[in-house]
Protein backbone atom coordinates (compact mmCIF):
# COMPACT_ATOMS: atom_id res chain seq x y z
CA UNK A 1 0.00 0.00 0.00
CA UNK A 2 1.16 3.01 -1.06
CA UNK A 3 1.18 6.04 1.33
CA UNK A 4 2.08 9.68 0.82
CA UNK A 5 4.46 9.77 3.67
CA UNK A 6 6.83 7.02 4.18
CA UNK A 7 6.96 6.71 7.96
CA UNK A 8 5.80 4.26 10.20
CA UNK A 9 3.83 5.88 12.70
CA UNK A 10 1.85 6.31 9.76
CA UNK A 11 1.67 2.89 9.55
CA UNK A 12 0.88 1.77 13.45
CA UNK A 13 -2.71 -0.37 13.95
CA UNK A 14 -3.36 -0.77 17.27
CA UNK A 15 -6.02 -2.73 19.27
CA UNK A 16 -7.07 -3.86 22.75
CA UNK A 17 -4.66 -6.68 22.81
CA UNK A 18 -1.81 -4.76 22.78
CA UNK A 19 -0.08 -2.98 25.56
CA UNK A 20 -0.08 0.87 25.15
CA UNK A 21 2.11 3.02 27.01
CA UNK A 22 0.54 5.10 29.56
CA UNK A 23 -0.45 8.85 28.68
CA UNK A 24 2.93 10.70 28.05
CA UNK A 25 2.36 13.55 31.25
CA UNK A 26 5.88 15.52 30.87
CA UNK A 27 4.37 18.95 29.41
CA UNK A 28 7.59 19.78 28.15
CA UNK A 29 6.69 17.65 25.13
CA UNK A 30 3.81 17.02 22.75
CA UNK A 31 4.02 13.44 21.72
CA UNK A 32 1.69 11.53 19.36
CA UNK A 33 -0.08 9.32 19.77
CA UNK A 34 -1.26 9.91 23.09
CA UNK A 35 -2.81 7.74 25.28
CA UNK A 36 -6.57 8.77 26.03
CA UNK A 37 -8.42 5.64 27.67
CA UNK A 38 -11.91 6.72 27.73
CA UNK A 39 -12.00 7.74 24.03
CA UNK A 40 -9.77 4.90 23.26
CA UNK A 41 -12.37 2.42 24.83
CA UNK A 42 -15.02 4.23 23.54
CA UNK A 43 -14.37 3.68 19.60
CA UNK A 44 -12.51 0.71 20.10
CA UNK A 45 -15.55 -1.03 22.33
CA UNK A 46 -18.91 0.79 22.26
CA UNK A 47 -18.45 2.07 18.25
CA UNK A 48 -17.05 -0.82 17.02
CA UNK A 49 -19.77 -3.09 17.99
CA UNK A 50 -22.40 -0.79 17.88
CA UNK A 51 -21.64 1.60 15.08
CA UNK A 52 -21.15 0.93 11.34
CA UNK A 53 -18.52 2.65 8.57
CA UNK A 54 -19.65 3.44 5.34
CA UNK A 55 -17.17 4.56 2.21
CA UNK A 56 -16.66 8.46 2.41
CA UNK A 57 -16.17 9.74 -0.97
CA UNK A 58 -14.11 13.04 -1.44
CA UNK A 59 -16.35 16.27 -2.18
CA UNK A 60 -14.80 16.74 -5.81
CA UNK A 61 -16.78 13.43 -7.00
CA UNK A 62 -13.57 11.72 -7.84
CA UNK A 63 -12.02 8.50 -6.97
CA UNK A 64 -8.50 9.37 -6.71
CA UNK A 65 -6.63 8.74 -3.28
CA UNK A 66 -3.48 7.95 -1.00
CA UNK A 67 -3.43 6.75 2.07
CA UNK A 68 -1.70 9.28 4.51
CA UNK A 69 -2.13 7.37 7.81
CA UNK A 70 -3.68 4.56 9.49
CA UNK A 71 -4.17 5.45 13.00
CA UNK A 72 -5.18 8.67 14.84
CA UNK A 73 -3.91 10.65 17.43
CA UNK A 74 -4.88 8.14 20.40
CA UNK A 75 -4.01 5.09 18.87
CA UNK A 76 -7.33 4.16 17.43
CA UNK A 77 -7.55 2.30 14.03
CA UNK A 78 -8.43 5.51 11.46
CA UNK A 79 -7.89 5.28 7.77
CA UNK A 80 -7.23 9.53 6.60
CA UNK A 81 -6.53 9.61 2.52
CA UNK A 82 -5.62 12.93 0.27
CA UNK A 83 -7.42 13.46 -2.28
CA UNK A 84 -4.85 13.47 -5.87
CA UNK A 85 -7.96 15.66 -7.34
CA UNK A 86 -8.19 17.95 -5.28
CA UNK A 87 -5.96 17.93 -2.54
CA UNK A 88 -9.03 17.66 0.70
CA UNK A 89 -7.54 15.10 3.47
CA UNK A 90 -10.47 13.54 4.96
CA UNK A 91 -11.25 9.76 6.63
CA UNK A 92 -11.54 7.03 4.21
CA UNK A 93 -14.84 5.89 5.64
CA UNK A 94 -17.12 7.15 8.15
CA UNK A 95 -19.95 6.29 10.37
CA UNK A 96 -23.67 6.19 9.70
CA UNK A 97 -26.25 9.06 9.66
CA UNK A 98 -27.91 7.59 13.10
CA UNK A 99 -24.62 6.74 14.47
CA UNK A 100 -23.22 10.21 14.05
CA UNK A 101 -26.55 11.48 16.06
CA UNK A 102 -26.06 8.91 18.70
CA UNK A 103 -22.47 10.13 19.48
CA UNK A 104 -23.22 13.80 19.71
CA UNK A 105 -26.33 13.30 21.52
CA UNK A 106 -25.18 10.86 24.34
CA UNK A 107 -21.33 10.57 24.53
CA UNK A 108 -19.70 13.51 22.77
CA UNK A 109 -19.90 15.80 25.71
CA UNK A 110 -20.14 13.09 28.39
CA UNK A 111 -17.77 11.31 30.47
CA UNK A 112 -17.76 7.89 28.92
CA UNK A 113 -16.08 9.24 25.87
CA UNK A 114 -13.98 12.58 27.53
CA UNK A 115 -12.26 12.80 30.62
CA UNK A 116 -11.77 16.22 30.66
CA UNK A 117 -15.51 16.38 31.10
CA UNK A 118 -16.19 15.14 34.25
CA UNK A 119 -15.37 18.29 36.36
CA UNK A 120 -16.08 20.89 34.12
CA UNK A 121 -19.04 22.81 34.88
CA UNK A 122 -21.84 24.49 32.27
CA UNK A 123 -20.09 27.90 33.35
CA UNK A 124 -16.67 26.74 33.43
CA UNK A 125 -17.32 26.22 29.78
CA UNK A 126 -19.01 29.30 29.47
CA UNK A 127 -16.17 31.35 31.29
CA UNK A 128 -13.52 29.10 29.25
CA UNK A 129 -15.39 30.21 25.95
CA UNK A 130 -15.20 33.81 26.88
CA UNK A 131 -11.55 33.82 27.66
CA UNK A 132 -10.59 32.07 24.46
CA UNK A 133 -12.25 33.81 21.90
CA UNK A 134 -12.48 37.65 22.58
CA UNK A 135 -10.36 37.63 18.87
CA UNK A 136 -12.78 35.92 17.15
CA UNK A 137 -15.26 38.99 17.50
CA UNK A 138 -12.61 41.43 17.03
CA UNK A 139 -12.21 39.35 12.94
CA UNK A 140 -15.50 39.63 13.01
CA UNK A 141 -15.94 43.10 13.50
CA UNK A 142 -12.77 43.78 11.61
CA UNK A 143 -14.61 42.23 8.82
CA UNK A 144 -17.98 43.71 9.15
CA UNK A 145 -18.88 47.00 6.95
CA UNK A 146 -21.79 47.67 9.68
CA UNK A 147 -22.22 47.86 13.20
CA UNK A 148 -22.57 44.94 15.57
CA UNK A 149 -25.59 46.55 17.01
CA UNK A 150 -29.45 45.45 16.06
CA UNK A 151 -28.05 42.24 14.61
CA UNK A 152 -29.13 38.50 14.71
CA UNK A 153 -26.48 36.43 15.62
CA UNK A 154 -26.14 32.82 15.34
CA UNK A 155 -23.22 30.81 17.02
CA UNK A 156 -23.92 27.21 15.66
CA UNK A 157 -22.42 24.51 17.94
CA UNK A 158 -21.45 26.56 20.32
CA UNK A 159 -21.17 24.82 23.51
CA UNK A 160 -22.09 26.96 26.45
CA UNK A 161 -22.12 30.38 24.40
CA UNK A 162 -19.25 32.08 25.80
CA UNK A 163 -18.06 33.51 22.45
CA UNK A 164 -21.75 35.34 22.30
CA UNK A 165 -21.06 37.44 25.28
CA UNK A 166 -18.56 39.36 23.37
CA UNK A 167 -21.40 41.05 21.60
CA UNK A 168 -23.56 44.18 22.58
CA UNK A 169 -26.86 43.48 24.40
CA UNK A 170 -28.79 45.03 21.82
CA UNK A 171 -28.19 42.28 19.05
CA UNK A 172 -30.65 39.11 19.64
CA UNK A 173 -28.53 36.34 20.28
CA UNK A 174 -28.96 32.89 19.61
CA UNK A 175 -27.24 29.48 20.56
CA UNK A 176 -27.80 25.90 18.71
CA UNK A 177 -26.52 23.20 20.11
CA UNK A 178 -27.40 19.48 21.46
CA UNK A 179 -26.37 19.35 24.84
CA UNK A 180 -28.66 20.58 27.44
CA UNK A 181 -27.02 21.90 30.53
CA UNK A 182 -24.69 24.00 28.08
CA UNK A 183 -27.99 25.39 26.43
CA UNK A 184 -29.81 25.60 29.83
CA UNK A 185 -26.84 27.64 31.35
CA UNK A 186 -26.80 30.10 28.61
CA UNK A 187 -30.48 31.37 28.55
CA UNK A 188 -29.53 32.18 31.99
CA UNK A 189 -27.23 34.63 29.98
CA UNK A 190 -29.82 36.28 28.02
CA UNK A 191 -29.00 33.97 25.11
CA UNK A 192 -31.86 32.44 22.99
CA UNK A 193 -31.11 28.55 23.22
CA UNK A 194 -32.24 25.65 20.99
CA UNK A 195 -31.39 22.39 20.89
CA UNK A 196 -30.48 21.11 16.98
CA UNK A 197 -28.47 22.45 14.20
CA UNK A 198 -28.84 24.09 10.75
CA UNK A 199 -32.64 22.71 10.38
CA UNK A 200 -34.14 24.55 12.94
CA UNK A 201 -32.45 28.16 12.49
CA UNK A 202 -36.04 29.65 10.59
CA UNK A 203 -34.58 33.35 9.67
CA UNK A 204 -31.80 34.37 8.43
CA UNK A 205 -28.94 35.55 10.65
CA UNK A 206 -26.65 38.73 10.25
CA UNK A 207 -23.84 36.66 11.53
CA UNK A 208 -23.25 32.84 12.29
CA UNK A 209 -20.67 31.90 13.95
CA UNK A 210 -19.21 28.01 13.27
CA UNK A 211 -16.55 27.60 15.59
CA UNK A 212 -14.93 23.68 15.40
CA UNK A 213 -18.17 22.44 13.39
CA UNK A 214 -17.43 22.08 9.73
CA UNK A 215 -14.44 19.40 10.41
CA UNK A 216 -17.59 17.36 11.91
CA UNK A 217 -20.14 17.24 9.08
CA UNK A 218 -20.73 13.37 8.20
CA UNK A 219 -22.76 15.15 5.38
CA UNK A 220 -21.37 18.20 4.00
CA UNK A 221 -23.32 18.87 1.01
CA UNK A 222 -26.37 18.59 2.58
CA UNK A 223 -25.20 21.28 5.35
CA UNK A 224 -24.00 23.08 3.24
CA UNK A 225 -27.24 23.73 1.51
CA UNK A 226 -28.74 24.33 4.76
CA UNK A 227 -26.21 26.99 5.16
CA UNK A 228 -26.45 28.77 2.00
CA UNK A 229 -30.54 29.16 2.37
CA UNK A 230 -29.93 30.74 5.60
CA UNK A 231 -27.90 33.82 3.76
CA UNK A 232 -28.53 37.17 3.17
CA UNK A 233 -26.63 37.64 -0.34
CA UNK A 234 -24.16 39.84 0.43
CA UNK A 235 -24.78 40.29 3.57
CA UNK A 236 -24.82 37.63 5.92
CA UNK A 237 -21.11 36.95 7.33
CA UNK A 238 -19.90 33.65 8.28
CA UNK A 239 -16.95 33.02 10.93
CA UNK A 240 -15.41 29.60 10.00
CA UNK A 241 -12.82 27.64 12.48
CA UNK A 242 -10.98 24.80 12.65
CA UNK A 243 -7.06 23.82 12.51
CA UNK A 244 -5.50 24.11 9.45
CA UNK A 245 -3.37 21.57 8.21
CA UNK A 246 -1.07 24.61 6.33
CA UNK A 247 -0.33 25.72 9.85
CA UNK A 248 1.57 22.73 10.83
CA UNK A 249 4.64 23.84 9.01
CA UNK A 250 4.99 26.48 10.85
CA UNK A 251 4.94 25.38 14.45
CA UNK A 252 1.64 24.02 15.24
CA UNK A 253 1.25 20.88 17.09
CA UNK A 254 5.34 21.06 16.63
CA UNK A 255 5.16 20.68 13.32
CA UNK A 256 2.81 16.85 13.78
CA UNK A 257 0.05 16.50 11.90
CA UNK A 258 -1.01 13.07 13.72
CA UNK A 259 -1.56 15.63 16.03
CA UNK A 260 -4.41 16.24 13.97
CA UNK A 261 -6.39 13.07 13.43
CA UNK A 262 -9.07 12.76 15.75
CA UNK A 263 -12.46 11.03 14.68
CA UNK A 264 -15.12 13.18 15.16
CA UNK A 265 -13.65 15.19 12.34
CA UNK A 266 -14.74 14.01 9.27
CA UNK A 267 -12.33 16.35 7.07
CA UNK A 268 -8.73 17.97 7.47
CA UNK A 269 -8.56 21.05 5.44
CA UNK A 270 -5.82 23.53 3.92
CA UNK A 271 -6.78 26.57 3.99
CA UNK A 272 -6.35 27.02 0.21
CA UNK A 273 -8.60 23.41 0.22
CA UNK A 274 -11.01 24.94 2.28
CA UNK A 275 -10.90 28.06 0.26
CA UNK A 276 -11.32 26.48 -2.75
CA UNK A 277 -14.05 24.45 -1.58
CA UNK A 278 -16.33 27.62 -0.10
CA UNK A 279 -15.70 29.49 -3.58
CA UNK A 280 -17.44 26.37 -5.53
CA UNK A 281 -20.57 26.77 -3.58
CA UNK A 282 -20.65 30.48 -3.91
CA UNK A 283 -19.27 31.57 -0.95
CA UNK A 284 -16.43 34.61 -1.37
CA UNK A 285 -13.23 34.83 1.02
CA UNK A 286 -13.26 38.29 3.41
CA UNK A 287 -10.02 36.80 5.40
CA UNK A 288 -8.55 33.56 5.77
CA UNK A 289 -5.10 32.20 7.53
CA UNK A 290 -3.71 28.74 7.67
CA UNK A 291 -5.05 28.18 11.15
CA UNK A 292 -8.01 28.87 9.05
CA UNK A 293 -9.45 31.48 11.18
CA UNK A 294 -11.98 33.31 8.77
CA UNK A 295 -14.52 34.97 7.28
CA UNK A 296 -16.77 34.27 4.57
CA UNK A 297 -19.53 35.95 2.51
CA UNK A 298 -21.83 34.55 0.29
CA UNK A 299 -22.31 35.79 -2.69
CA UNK A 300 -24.11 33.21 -5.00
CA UNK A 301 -20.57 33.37 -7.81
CA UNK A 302 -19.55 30.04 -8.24
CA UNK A 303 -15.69 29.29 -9.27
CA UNK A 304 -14.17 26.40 -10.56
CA UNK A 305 -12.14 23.56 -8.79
CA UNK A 306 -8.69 23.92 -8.42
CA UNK A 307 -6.59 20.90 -8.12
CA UNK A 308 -4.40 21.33 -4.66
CA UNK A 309 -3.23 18.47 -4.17
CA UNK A 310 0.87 18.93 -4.68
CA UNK A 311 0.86 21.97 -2.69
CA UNK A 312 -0.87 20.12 0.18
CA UNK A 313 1.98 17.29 -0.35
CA UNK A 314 4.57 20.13 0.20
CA UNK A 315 2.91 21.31 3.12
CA UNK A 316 2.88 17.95 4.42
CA UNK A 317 6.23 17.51 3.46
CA UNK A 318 7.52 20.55 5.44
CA UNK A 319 5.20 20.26 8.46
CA UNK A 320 7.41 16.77 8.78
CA UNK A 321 10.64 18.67 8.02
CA UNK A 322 9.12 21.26 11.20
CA UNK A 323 8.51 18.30 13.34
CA UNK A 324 11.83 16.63 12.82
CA UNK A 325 13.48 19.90 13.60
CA UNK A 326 11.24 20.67 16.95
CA UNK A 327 12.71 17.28 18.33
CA UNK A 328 16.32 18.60 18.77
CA UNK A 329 14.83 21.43 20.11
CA UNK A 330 12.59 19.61 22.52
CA UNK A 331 16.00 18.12 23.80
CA UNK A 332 16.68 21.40 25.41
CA UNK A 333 13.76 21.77 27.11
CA UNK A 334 14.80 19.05 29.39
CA UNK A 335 17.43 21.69 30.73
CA UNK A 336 15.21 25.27 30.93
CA UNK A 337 12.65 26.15 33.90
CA UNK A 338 8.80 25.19 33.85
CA UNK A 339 8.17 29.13 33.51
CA UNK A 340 10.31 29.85 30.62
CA UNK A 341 8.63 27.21 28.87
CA UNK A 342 5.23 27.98 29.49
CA UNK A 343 6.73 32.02 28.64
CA UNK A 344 7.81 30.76 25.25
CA UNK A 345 4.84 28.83 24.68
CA UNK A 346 2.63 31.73 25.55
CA UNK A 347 4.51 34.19 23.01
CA UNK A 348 4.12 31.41 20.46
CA UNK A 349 0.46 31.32 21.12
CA UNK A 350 -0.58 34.91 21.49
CA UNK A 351 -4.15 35.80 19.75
CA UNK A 352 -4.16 36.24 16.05
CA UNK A 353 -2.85 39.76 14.79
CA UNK A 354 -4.44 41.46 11.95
């Protein structure tokens, strides 16, 4: 089998029979794979029995791939493929419609598939929100040719609604999500709550926010619809998140796009990908970076598809290059202070600049 990078951590399967080493807890270094018990025992146990995986075709139409890697980032069995057409990276198969809804609506935020989750409050996630994305409204009001005042705002999978409370009282609000002490918690914030997605937003928003979502759609041209008949031509602006795989030559994740590969995400894009992708259904580019932090418009102009695909190979290529390089460095860590550490990792980190 042919793959696009010739490494064997690329290469790893792993299953319940086999020892794994415990979680790697020195915070001086990012390693992947990491060791994450509940999810591992979650998609190794619960999904594998109870779950099925269907062939996930790319979004250009054509058959054309090569395998990039066959595990993710916690050791769980996870076919990802690039696309030679296009250049999207995106799992080789995925589950079913009804499984998808069963994960999101009883595990995804639970527990029994996150153990991060079982001490963190509705408002520590609301607080947590707030802290983390005061730059997010800042893009969007860099973006915006009107005020952020009188406005209908959507954030779409938003969690607890933290990133809302950067806006002005005087816009109305609204949070759609599927877990319900996140959406209880935030009516308690002024915040109009309901539980569900893209089918049950009935107007059409100013602004919709879709923080960490589109990686997650099991069915993207359907959403994607959704989305577009929600738009005000010209108008309506759309912030768009998720990591972008362009980013990992320069630093992120130390340069490890394993890092990366985590099931609930259904696709991995470039920025340029992603780009790309948004201008065939219409959708025009305000700002974009290769975190892919951005901004979109729609304005009903379809463009063509561009074929991606080697410069995504070169990005691969140097985010590899990056990660081989942050390992010498990582040997120094091992000699400098806790604080200067978490100093340099701060600067590296600081919010976006524009």
């Amino acid at each position: 089998m042919k793959y696009i990078i010739n490494h064997p951590r690329f290469k790893k399967k792993y299953d319940n029979n086999l020892k794994i080493q415990e979680k790697f807890n020195d915070s001086k270094i990012n390693k992947f794979p990491i060791y994450d018990k509940n999810y591992f025992d979650f998609f190794t146990n619960y999904a594998s029995q109870n779950y099925r995986l269907n062939k996930n075709p790319c979004l250009c139409g054509v058959e054309n791939d090569i395998l990039l890697s066959e595990t993710d980032r916690h050791y769980v069995n996870f076919n990802i493929v690039v696309c030679k057409n296009c250049g999207l990276i995106r799992a080789e198969k995925y589950y079913r419609e009804e499984d998808v809804i069963d994960f999101y609506k009883n595990f995804y935020r639970t527990v029994h598939y996150r153990e991060d989750y079982k001490d963190k409050t509705p408002e520590d996630a609301f607080l947590k929100q707030k802290k983390d994305s005061k730059f997010k409204f800042d893009l969007i009001k860099k973006s915006s040719k009107y005020d952020l005042q009188n406005l209908k705002i959507v954030d779409l999978g938003g969690g607890a609604g933290g990133v809302l409370a950067h806006f002005d009282e005087k816009n109305e609000k609204y949070l759609f999500d599927f877990y319900d002490p996140y959406l209880n918690f935030a009516k308690t914030k002024g915040i109009y709550s309901v539980k569900g997605g893209l089918e049950k937003i009935d107007f059409k928003p100013d602004i919709i926010i879709l923080s960490h979502v589109i990686e997650h759609w099991n069915n993207f041209n359907e959403e994607i619809k959704k989305l577009i008949d929600l738009q005000k031509e010209n108008h309506t602006l759309n912030y768009i998140e998720f990591p972008g795989i362009d980013s990992i030559k320069k630093g992120r994740r130390e340069g490890d796009v394993l890092g990366d590969f985590h099931i609930p995400h259904v696709y991995y894009f470039t920025s340029y990908v992603f780009e790309n992708l948004m201008n065939r259904h219409g959708f025009e580019k305000v700002y974009i970076d290769s975190q892919i932090k951005s901004v979109f418009i729609f304005t009903g102009r379809k463009k063509k598809l561009i074929n991606y695909y080697n410069k995504c190979r070169q990005d691969l290529f140097e985010g590899e290059k990056a990660r081989k390089i942050q390992i010498f460095k990582n040997l120094i860590k091992f000699f400098l202070p806790a604080k200067i550490i978490h100093l340099i990792s701060k600067v590296r980190n600081k919010k976006i600049k524009f």
